[in-house]
N, C-alpha and C. Protein backbone atom coordinates (compact mmCIF):
# COMPACT_ATOMS: atom_id res chain seq x y z
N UNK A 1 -11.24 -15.70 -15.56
CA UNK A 1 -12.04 -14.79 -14.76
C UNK A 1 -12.21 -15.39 -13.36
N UNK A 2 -11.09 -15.23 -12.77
CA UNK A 2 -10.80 -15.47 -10.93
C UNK A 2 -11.86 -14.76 -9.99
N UNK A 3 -12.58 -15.26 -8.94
CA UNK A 3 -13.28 -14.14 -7.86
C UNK A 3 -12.62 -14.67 -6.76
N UNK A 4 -11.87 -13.71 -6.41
CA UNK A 4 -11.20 -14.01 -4.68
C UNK A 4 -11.68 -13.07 -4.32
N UNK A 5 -11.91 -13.46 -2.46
CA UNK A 5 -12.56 -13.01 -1.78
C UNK A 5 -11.19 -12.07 -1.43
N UNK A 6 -11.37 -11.03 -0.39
CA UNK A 6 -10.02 -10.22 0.02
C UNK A 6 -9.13 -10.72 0.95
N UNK A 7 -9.53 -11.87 1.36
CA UNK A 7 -8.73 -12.94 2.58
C UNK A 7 -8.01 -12.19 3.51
N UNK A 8 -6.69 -11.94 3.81
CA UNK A 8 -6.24 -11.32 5.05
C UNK A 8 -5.90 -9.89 4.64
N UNK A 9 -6.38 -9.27 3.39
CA UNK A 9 -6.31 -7.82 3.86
C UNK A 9 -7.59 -7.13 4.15
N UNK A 10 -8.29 -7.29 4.89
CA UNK A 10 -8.89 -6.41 5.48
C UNK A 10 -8.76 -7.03 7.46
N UNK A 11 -7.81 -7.40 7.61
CA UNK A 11 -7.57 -7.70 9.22
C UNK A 11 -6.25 -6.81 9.66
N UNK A 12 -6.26 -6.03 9.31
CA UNK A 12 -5.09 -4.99 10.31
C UNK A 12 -5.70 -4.32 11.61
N UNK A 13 -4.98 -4.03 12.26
CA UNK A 13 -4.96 -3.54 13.44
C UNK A 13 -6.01 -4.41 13.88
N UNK A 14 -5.45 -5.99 14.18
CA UNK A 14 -6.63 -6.40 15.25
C UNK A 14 -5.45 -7.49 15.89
N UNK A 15 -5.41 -7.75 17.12
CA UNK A 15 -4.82 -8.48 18.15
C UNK A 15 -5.51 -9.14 19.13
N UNK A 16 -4.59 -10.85 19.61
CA UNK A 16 -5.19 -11.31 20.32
C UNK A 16 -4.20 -11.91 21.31
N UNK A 17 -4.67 -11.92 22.64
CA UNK A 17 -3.88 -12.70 23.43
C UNK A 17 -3.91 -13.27 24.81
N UNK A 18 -3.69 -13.73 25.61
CA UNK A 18 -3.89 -14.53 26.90
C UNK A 18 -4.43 -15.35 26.22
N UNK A 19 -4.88 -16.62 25.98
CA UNK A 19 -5.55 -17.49 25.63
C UNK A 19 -5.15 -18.90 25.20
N UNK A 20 -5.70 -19.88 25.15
CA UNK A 20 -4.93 -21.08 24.63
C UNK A 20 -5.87 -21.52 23.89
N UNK A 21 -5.60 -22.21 22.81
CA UNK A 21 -6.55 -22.98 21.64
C UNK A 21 -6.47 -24.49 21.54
N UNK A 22 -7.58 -24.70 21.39
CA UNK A 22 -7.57 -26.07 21.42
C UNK A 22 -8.09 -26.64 19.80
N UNK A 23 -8.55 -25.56 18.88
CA UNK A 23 -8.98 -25.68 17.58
C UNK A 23 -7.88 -27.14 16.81
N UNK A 24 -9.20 -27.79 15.63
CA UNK A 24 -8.60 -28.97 15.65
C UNK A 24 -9.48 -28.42 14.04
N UNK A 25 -9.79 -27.55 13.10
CA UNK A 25 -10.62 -27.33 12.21
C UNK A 25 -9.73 -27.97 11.32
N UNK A 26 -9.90 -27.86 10.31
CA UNK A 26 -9.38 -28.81 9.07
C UNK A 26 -9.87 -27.81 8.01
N UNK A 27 -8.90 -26.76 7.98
CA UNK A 27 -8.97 -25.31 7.07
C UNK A 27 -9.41 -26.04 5.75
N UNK A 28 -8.23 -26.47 5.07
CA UNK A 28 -8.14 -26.50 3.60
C UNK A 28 -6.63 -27.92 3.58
N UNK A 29 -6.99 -28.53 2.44
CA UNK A 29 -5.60 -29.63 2.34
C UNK A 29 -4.83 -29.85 3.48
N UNK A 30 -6.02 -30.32 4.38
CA UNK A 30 -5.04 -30.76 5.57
C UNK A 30 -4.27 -29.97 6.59
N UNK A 31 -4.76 -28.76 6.42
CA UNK A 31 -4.02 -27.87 7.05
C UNK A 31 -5.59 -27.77 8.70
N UNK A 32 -5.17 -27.74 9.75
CA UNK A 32 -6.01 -28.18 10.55
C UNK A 32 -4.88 -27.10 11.91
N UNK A 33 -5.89 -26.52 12.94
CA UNK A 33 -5.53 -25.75 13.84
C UNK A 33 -6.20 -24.76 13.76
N UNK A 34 -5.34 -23.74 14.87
CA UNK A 34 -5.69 -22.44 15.03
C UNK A 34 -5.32 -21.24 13.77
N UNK A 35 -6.38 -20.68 13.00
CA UNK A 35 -6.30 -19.73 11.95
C UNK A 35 -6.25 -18.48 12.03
N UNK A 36 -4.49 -18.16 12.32
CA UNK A 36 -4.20 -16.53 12.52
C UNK A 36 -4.06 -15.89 10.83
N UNK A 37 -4.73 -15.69 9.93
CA UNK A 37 -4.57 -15.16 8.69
C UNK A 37 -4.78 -13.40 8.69
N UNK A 38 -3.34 -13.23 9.02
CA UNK A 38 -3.34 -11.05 9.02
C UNK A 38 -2.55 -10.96 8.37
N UNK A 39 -2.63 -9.61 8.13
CA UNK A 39 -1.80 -8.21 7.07
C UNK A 39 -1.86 -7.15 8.14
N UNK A 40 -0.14 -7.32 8.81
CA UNK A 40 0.54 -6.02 9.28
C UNK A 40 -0.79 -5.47 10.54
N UNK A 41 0.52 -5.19 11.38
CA UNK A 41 -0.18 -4.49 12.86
C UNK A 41 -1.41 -5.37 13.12
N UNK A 42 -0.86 -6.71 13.51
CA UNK A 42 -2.01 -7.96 14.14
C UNK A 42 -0.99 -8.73 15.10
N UNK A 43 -0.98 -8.39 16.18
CA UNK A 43 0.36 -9.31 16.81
C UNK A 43 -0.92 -10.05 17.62
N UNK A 44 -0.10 -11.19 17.72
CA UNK A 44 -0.87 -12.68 18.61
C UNK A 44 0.78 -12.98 19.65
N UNK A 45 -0.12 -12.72 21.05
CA UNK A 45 0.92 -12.45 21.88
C UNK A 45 -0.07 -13.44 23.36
N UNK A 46 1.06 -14.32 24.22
CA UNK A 46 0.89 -14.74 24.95
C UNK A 46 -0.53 -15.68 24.78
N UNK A 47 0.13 -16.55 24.08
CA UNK A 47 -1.10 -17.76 23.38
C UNK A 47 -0.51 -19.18 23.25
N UNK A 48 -1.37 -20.00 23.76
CA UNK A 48 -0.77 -21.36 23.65
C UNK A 48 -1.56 -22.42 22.31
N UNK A 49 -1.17 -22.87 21.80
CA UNK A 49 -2.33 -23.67 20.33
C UNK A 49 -1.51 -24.93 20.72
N UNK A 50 -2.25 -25.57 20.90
CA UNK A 50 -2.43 -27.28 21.43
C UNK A 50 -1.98 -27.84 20.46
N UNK A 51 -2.62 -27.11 18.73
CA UNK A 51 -2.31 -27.75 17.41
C UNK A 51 -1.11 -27.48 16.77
N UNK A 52 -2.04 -26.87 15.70
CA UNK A 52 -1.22 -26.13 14.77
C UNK A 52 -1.50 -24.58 14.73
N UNK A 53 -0.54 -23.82 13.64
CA UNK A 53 -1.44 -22.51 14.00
C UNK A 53 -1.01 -22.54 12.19
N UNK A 54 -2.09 -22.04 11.42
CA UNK A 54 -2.23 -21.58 10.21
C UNK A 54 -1.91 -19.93 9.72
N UNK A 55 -1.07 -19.57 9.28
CA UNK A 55 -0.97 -18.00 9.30
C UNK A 55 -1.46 -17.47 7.94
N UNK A 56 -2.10 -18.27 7.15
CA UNK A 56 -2.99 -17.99 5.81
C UNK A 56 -3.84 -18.31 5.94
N UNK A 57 -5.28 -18.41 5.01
CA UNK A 57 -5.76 -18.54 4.48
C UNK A 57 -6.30 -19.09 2.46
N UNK A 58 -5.95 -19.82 2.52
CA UNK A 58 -5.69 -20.79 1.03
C UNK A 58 -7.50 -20.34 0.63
N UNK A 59 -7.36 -20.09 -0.57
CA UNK A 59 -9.09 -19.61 -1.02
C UNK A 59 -9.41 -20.51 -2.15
N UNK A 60 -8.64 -20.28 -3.31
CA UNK A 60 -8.37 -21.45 -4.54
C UNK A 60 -7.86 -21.18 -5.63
N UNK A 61 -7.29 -21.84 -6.27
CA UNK A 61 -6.38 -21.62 -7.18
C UNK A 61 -4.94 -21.41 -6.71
N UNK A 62 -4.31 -20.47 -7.02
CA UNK A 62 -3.25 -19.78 -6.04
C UNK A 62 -3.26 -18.43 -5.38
N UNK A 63 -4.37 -18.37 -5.31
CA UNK A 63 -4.57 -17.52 -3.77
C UNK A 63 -4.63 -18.28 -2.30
N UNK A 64 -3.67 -17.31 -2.21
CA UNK A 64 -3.78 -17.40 -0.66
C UNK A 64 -3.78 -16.78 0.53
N UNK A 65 -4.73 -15.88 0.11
CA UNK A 65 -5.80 -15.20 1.22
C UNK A 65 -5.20 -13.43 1.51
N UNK A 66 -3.84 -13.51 0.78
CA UNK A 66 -3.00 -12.16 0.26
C UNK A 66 -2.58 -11.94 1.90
N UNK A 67 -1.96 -12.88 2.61
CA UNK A 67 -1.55 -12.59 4.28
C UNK A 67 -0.26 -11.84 3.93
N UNK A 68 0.33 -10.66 4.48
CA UNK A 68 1.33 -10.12 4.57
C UNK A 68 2.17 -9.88 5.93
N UNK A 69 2.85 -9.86 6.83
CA UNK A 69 3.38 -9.43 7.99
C UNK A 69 2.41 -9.54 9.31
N UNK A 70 2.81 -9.96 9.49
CA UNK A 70 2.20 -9.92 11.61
C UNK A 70 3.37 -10.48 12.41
N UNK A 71 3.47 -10.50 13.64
CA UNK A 71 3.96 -10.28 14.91
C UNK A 71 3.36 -11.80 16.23
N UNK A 72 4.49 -12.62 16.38
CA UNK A 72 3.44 -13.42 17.52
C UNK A 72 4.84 -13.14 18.71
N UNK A 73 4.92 -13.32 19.88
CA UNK A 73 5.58 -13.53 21.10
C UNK A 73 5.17 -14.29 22.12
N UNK A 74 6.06 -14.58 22.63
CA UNK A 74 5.81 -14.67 24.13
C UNK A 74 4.69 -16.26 23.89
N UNK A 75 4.66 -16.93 23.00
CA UNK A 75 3.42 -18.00 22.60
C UNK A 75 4.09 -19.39 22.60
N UNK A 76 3.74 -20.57 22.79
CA UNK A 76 3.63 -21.85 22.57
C UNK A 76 2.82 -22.35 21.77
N UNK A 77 4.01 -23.31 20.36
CA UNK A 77 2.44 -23.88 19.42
C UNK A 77 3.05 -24.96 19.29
N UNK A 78 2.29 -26.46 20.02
CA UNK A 78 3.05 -27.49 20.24
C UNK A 78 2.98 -28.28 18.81
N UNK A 79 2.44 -27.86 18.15
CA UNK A 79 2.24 -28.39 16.49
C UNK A 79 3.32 -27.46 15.43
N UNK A 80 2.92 -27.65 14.31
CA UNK A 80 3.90 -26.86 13.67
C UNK A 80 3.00 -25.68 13.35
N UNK A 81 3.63 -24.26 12.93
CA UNK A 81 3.54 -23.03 12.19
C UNK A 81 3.60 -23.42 10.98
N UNK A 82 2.63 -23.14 10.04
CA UNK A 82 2.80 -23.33 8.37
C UNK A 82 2.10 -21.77 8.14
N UNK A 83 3.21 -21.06 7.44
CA UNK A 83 3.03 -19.54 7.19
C UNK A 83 2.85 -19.18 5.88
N UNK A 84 3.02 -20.28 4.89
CA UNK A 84 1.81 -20.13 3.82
C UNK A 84 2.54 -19.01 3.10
N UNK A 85 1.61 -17.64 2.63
CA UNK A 85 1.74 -16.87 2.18
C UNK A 85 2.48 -15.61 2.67
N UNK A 86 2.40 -16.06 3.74
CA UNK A 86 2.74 -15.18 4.87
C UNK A 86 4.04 -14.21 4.45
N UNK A 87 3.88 -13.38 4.64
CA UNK A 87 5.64 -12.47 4.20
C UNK A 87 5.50 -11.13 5.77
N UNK A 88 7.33 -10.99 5.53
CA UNK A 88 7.65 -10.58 6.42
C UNK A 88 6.71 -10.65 8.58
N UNK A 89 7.06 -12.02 8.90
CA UNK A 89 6.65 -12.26 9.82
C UNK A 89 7.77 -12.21 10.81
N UNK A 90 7.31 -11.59 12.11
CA UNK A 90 8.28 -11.84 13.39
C UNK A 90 8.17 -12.44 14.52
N UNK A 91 8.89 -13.39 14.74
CA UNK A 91 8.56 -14.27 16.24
C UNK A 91 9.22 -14.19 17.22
N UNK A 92 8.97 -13.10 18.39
CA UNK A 92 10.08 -13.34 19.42
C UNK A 92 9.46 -14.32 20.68
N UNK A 93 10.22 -14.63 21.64
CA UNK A 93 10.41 -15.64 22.79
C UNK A 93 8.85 -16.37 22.39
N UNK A 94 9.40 -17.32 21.47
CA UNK A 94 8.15 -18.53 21.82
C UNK A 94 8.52 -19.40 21.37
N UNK A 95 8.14 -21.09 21.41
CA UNK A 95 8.49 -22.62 21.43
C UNK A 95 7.73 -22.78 19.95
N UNK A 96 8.00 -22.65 19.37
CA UNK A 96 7.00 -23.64 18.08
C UNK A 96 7.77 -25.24 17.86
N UNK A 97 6.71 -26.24 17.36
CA UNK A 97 6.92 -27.61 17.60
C UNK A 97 8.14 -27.04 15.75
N UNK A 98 7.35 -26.35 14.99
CA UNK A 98 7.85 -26.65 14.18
C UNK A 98 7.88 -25.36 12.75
N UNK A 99 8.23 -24.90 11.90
CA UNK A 99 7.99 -24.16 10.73
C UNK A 99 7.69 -24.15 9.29
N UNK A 100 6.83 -24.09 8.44
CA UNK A 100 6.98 -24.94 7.37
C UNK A 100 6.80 -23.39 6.69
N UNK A 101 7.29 -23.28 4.97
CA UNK A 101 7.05 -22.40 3.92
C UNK A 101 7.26 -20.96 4.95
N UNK A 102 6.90 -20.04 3.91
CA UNK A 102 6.71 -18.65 4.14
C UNK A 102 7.30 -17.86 2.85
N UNK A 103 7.19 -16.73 2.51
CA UNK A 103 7.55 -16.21 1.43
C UNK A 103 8.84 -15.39 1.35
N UNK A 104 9.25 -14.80 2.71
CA UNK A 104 10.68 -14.01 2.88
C UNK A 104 10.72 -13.12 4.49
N UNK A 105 11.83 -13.27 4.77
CA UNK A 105 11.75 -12.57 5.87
C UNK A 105 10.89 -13.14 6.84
N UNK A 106 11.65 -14.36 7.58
CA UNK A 106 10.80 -14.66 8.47
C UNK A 106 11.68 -15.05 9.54
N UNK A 107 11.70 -13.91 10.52
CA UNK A 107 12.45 -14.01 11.22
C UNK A 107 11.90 -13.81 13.48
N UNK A 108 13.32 -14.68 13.70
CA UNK A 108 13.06 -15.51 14.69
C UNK A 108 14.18 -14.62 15.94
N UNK A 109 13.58 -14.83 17.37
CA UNK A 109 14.78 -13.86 17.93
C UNK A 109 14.60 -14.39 19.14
């Protein structure tokens, strides 16, 4: 008898951008940065993260936060991207230090 919270589906249609992060939080197991955790029509556009950038949310057990599809461009993340749960994600013109996991379809242009 599991209670998960609804983690990234209830964040659609919300976007962010111009901005740079300096977040240094320490989510869950070490996972530490900026926490973009969305489901579809959430693009993060023209953003710089100093860190890392987290694209889940880890809750417990094996949930993880149910993140599906979003959109980043045009961004710098001098740390690595760890996309977690993340499925079907798209990244056009931006520098990431680095990529770790993701579930399918994660594509780069």
């Amino acid at each position: 008898d599991s209670q998960f919270s609804i983690g990234a589906l209830d964040t659609f249609w919300r976007s962010a951008e111009n901005f740079r992060s300096t977040s240094n939080y320490n989510w869950f197991g070490g996972s530490y940065g900026m926490l973009w955790a969305v489901s579809q029509a959430a693009p993060l556009r023209r953003v710089h993260v100093d860190t890392n950038l987290v694209l889940f949310q880890y809750e417990s057990g094996d949930a993880a936060g149910f993140a599906s599809g979003g959109y980043m461009s045009n961004s710098v993340v001098e740390g690595q991207v760890t996309s977690g749960s993340q499925q079907q994600w798209f990244t056009r013109n931006s520098k990431v230090g680095g990529w770790l996991q993701g579930v399918w379809n994660m594509v780069f242009v």
